[in-house]
Protein backbone atom coordinates (compact mmCIF):
# COMPACT_ATOMS: atom_id res chain seq x y z
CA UNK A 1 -41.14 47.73 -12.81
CA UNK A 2 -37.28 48.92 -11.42
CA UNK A 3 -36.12 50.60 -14.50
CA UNK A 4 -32.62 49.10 -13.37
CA UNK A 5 -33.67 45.97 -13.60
CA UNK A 6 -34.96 45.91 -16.93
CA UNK A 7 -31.43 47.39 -18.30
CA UNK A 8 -29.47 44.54 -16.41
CA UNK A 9 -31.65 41.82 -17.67
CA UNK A 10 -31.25 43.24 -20.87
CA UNK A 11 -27.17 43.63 -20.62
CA UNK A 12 -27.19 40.20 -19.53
CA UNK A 13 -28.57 38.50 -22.74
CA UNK A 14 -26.61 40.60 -24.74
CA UNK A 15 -29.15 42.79 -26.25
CA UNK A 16 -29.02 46.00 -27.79
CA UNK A 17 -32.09 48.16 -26.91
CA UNK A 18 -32.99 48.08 -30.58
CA UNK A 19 -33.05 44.27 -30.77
CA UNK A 20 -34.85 44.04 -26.96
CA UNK A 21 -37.18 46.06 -28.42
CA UNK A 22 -37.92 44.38 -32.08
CA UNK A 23 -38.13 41.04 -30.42
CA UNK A 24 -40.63 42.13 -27.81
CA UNK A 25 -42.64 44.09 -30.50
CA UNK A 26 -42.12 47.33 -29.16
CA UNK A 27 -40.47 50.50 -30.20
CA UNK A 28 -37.05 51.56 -28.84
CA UNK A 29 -38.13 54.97 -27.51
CA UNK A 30 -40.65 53.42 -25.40
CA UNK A 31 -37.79 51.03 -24.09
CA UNK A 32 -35.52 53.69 -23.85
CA UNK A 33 -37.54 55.80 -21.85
CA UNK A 34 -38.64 52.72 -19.46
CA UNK A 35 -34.99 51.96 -18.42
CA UNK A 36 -34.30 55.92 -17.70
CA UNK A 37 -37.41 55.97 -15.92
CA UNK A 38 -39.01 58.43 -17.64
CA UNK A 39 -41.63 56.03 -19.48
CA UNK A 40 -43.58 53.47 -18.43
CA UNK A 41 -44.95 50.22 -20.26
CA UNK A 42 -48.24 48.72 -20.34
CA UNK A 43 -48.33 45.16 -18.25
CA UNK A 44 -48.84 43.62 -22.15
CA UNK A 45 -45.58 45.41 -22.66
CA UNK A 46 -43.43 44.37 -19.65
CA UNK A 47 -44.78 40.78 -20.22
CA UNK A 48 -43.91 40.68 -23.99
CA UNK A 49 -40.20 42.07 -23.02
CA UNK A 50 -40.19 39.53 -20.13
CA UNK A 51 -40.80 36.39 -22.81
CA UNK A 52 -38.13 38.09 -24.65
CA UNK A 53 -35.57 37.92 -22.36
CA UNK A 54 -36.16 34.47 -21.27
CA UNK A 55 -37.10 35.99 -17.59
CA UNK A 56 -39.85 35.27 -15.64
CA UNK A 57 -41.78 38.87 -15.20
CA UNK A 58 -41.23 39.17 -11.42
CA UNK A 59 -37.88 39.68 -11.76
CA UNK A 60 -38.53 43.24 -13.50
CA UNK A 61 -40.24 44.17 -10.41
CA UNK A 62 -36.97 43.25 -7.91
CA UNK A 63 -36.14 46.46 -5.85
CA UNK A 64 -32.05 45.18 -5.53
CA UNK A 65 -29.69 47.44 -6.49
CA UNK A 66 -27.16 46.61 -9.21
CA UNK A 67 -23.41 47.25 -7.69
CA UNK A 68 -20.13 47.72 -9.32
CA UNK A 69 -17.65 44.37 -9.12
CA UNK A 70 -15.18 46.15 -7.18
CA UNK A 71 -11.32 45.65 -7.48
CA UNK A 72 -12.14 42.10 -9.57
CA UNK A 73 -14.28 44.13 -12.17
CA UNK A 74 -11.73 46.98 -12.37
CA UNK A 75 -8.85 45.00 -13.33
CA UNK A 76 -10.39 42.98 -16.19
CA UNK A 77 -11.79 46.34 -18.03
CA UNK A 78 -8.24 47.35 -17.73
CA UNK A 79 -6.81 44.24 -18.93
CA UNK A 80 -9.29 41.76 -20.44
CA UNK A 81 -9.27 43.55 -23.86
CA UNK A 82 -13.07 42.64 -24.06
CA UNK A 83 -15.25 45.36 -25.91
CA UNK A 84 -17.87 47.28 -23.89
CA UNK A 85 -20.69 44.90 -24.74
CA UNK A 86 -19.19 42.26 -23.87
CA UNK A 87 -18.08 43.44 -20.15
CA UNK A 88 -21.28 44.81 -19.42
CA UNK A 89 -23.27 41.58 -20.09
CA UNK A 90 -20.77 39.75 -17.60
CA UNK A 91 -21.10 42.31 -15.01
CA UNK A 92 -24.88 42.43 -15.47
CA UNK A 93 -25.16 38.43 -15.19
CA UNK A 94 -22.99 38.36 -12.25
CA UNK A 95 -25.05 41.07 -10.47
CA UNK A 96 -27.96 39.15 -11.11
CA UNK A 97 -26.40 35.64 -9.98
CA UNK A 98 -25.23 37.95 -6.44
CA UNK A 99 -29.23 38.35 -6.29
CA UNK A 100 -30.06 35.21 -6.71
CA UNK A 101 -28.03 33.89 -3.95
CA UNK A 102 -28.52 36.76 -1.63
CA UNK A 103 -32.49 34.79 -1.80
CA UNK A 104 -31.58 31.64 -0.86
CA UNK A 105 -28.99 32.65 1.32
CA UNK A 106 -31.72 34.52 3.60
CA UNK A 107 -33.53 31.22 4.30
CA UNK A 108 -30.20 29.69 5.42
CA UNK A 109 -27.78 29.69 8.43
CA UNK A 110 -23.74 29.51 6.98
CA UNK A 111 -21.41 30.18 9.66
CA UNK A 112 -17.22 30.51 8.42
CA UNK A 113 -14.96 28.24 10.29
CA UNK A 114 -12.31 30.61 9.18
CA UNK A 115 -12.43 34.31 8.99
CA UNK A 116 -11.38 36.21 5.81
CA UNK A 117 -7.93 38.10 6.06
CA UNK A 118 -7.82 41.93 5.32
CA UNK A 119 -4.27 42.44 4.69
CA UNK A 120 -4.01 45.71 2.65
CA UNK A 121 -1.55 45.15 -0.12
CA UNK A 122 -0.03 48.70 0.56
CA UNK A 123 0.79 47.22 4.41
CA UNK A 124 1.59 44.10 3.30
CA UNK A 125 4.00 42.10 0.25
CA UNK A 126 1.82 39.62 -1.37
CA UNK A 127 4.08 36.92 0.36
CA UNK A 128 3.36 38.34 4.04
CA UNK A 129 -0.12 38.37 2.89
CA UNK A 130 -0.16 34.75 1.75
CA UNK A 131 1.65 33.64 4.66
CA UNK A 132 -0.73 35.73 6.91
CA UNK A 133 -3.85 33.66 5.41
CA UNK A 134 -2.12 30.11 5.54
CA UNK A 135 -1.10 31.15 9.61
CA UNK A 136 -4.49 32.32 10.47
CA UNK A 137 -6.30 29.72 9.15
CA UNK A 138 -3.89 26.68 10.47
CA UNK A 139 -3.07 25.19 7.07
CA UNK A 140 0.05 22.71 7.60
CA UNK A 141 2.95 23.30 5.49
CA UNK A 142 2.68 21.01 2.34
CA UNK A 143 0.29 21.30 -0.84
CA UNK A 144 -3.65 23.13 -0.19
CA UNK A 145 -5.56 19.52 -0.80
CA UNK A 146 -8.60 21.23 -1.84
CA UNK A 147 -8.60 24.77 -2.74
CA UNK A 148 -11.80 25.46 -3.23
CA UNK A 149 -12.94 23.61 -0.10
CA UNK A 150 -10.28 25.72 1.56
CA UNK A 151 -12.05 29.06 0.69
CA UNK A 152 -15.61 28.10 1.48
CA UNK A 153 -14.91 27.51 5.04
CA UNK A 154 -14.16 31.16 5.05
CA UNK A 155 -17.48 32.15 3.55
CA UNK A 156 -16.67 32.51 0.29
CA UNK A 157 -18.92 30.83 -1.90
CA UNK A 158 -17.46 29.47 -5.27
CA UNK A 159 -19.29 28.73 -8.39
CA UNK A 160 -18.89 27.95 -11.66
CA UNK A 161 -20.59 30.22 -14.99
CA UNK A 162 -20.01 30.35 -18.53
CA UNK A 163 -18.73 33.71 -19.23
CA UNK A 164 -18.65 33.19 -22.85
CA UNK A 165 -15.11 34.24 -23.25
CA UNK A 166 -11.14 32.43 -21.93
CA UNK A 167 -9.74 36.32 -21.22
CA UNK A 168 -11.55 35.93 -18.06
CA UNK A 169 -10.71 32.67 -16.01
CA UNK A 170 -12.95 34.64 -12.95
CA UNK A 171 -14.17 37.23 -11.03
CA UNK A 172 -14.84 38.17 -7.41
CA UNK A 173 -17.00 40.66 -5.73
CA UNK A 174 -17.77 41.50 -2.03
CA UNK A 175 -21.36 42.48 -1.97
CA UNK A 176 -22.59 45.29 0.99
CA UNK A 177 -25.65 42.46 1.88
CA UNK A 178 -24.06 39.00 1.36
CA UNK A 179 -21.22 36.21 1.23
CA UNK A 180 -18.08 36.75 -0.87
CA UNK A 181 -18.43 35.37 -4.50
CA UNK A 182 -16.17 33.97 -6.35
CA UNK A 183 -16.92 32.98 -10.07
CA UNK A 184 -14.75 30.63 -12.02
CA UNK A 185 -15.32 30.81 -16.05
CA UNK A 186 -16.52 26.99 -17.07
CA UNK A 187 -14.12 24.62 -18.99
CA UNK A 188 -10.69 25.64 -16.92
CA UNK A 189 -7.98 22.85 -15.91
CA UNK A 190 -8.50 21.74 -12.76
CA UNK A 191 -4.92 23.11 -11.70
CA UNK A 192 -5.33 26.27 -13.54
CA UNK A 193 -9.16 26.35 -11.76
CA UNK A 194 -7.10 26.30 -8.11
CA UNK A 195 -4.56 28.84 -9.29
CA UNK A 196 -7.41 31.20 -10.20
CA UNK A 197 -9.33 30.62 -6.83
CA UNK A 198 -6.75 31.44 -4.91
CA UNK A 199 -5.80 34.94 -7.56
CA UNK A 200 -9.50 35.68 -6.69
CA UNK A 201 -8.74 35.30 -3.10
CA UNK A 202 -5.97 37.47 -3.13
CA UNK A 203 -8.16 40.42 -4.26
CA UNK A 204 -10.23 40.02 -1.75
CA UNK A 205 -8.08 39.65 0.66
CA UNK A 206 -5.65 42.46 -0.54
CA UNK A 207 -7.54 45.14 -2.73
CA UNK A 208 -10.19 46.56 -0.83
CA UNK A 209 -9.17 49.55 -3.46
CA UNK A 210 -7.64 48.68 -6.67
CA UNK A 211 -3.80 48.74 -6.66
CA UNK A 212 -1.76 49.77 -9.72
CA UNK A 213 -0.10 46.70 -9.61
CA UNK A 214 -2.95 44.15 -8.57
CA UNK A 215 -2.68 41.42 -11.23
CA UNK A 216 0.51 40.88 -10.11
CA UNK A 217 0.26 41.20 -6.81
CA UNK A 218 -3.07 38.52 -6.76
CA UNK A 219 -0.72 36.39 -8.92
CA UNK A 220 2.26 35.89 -6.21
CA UNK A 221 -0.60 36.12 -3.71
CA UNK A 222 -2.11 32.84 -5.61
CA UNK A 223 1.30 30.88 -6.07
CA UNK A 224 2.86 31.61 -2.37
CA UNK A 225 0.10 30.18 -0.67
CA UNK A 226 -1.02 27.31 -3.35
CA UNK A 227 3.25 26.44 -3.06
CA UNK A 228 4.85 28.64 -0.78
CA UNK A 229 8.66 29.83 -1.77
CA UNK A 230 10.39 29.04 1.52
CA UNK A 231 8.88 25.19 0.90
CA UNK A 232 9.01 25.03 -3.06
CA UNK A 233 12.07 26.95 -3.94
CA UNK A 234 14.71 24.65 -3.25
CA UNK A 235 13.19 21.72 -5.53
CA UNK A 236 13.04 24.60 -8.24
CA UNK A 237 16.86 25.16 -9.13
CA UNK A 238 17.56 24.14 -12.35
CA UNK A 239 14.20 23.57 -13.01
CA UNK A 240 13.10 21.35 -16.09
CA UNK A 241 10.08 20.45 -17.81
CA UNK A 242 10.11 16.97 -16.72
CA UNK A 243 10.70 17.96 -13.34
CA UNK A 244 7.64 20.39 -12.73
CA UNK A 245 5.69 17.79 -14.49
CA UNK A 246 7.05 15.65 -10.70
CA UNK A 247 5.96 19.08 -8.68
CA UNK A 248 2.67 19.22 -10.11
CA UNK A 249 1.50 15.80 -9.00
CA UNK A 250 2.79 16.75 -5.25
CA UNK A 251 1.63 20.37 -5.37
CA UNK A 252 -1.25 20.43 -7.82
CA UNK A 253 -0.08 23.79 -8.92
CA UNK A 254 -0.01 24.14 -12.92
CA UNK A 255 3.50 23.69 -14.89
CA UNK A 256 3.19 27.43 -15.64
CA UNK A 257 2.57 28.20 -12.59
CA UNK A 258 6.04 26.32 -11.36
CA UNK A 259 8.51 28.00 -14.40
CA UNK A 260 6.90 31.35 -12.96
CA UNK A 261 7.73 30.91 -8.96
CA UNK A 262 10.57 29.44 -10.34
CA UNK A 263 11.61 32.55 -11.96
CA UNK A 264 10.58 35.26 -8.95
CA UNK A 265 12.64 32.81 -6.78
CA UNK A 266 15.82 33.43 -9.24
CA UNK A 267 15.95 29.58 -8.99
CA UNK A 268 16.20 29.94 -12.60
CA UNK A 269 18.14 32.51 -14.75
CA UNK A 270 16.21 34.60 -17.74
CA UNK A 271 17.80 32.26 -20.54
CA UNK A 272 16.06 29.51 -18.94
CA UNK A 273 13.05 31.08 -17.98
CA UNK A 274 12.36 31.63 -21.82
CA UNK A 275 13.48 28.44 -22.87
CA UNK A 276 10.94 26.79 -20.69
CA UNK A 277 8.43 29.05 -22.41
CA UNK A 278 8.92 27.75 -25.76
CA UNK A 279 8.83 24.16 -24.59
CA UNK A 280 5.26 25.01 -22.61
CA UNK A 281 4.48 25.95 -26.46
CA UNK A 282 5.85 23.23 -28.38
CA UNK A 283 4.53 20.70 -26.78
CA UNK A 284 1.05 21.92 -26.26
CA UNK A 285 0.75 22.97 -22.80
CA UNK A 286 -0.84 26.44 -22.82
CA UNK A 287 -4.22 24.62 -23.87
CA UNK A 288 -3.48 21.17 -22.17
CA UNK A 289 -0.60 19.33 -19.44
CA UNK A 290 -0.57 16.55 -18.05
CA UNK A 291 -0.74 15.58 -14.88
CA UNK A 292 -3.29 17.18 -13.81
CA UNK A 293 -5.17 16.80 -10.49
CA UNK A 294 -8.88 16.18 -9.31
CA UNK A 295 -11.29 18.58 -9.94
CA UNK A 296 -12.54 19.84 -6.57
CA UNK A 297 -16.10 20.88 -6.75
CA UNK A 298 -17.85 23.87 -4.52
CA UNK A 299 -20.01 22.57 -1.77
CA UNK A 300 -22.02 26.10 -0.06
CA UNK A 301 -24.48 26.73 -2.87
CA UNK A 302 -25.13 22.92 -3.12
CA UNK A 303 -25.72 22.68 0.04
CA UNK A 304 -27.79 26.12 0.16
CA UNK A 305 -29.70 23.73 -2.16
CA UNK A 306 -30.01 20.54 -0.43
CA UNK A 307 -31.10 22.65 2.52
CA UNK A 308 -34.27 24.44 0.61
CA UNK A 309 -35.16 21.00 -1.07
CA UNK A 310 -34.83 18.56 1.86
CA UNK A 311 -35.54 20.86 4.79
CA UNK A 312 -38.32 23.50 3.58
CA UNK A 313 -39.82 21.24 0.95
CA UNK A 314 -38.64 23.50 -2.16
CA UNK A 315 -39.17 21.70 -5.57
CA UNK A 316 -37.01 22.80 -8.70
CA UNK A 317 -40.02 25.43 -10.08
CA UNK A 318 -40.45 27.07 -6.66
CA UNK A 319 -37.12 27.66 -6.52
CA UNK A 320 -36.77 28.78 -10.08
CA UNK A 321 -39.38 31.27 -8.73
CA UNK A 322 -36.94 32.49 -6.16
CA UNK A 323 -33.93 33.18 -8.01
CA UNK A 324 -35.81 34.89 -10.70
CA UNK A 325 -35.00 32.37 -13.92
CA UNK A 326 -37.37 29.61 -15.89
CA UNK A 327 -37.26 26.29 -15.35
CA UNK A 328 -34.93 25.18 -17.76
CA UNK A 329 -32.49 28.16 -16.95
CA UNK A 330 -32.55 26.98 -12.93
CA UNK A 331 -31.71 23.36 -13.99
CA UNK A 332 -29.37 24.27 -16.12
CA UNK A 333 -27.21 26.70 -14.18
CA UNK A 334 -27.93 25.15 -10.30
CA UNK A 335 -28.86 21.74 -11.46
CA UNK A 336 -31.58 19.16 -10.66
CA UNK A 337 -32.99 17.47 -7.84
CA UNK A 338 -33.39 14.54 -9.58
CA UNK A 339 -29.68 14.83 -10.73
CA UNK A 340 -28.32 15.26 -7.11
CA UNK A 341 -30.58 12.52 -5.93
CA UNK A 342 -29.55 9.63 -8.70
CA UNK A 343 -25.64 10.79 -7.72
């Protein structure tokens, strides 16, 4: 058993060692000393504290490596005001979902049509670096039509988790042995969803090494190439709320996310920068606007999918086997084959 393993499966269900250990009917010493390494458990043991977790027991015996989530993981335990507990049962699910697809990525050829920017943000203004992306990767001037389609052809795969809190709307991480990852929380607006793809990108892009001013910087990174400034800024003088209700349809870039380019523009002054604030609040808009676009789905990891169902003759509980969950988990968080067939 990989003592490491058996600490990130139990950070990712939210356990305390005390309660791992009462539900699995063994004491918390012996735990303890099992995840430092120092102890070992009977097989009736590591099977008991298996069922607990809800894990199949192989995937106490995986030999990967936990890693840290970079730049993307450094800036939300600055800034996500979520308590210890909390963070580490995100970081410990999303190092076990970058296991999961490092298997079925192995059986599978994915070759990028584009190549993924590094533009250091202490070389580069987020703009440049925006600008840089959209130029290298021949996007016409004119509204991204599909984001996330956008940023798989570069090898990033996108999916979709529950992280169980809206502080975090996602996360990305570059793993040493794998594709780029970019996780979007469940449950977003589809314009907000785009926004926060493309903030995602701009980390990777950007912060190979956290910058003090990195939020920001992935922010403008986001909006200049989701609606660049030189394009955008002269429908944004003046700007109303009727009137970036008119943008969003054409740019499918969020109302907030207009007043704000608006404002770094100076296409609007402070008083009305504010004032547009308090209508986004009046009438509702920080939880819902209208006018919102499609939602575009991801397409790799479905295909990744397809390709071990259709091709190598994978059925749902062999391939629950290979990313380590139970049945019911797999369906749940990669779907069915029966679902993608009736579609």
């Amino acid at each position: 058993m990989n003592p490491r393993l058996l600490q990130l499966a139990r950070e990712s269900r939210g356990l305390s060692q005390s309660k791992l250990a009462g539900l699995a009917g063994i004491s918390q010493a012996a735990l303890s000393k099992a995840e430092n390494g120092v102890g070992t458990l009977t097989p009736e043991r590591v099977q008991a504290v298996a069922e607990a977790l809800g894990y199949p027991r192989e995937v106490l015996d995986w030999s990967d490596e936990p890693v840290g989530l970079g730049p993307s993981g450094f800036y939300h335990r600055k800034q996500s005001g979520l308590g210890k507990t909390a963070l580490q049962r995100i970081e410990a699910e999303v190092n076990l979902l970058l296991m999961q697809l490092r298997r079925l990525e192995a059986s599978v050829d994915i070759e990028p049509i584009y190549r993924l920017p590094v533009l250091d943000a202490d070389e580069h203004t987020p703009e440049e670096a925006a600008a840089k992306t959209r130029a290298s990767w021949l996007l016409p001037d004119g509204p991204v039509h599909d984001v996330i389609r956008t940023v798989e052809r570069a090898g990033v795969v996108v999916v979709r988790r529950d992280l169980e809190s809206p502080k975090i709307s996602g996360l990305s991480v570059r793993p040493p042995n794998g594709l780029p990852v970019i996780i979007l929380n469940h449950g977003m607006p589809p314009a907000r969803e785009r926004f926060t793809v493309l903030h995602e990108l701009g980390h990777l892009v950007m912060h190979q090494l956290p910058s003090d001013n990195g939020e920001r910087e992935a922010d403008v990174f986001a909006a200049e190439l989701l609606m660049p400034g030189r394009l955008i800024g002269p429908h944004l003088s003046g700007l109303t709320l009727q009137r970036s209700i008119q943008l969003k349809q054409h740019w499918k870039a969020s109302m907030a996310a207009m007043v704000q380019t608006a404002k770094r523009l100076d296409r609007i002054d402070e008083s009305r920068y504010k004032s547009l604030q308090v209508q986004l609040s009046q009438h509702g808009y920080r939880r819902s606007e209208p006018a919102e676009p499609d939602r575009e789905e991801p397409s790799i990891l479905t295909s990744i999918l397809e390709t071990h169902r259709s091709d190598h003759g994978y059925s749902d509980r062999e391939l629950a086997t290979v990313v380590g969950l139970q049945l019911r988990e797999f369906r749940s968080e990669y779907g069915s084959a029966f679902a993608l067939h009736a579609v």
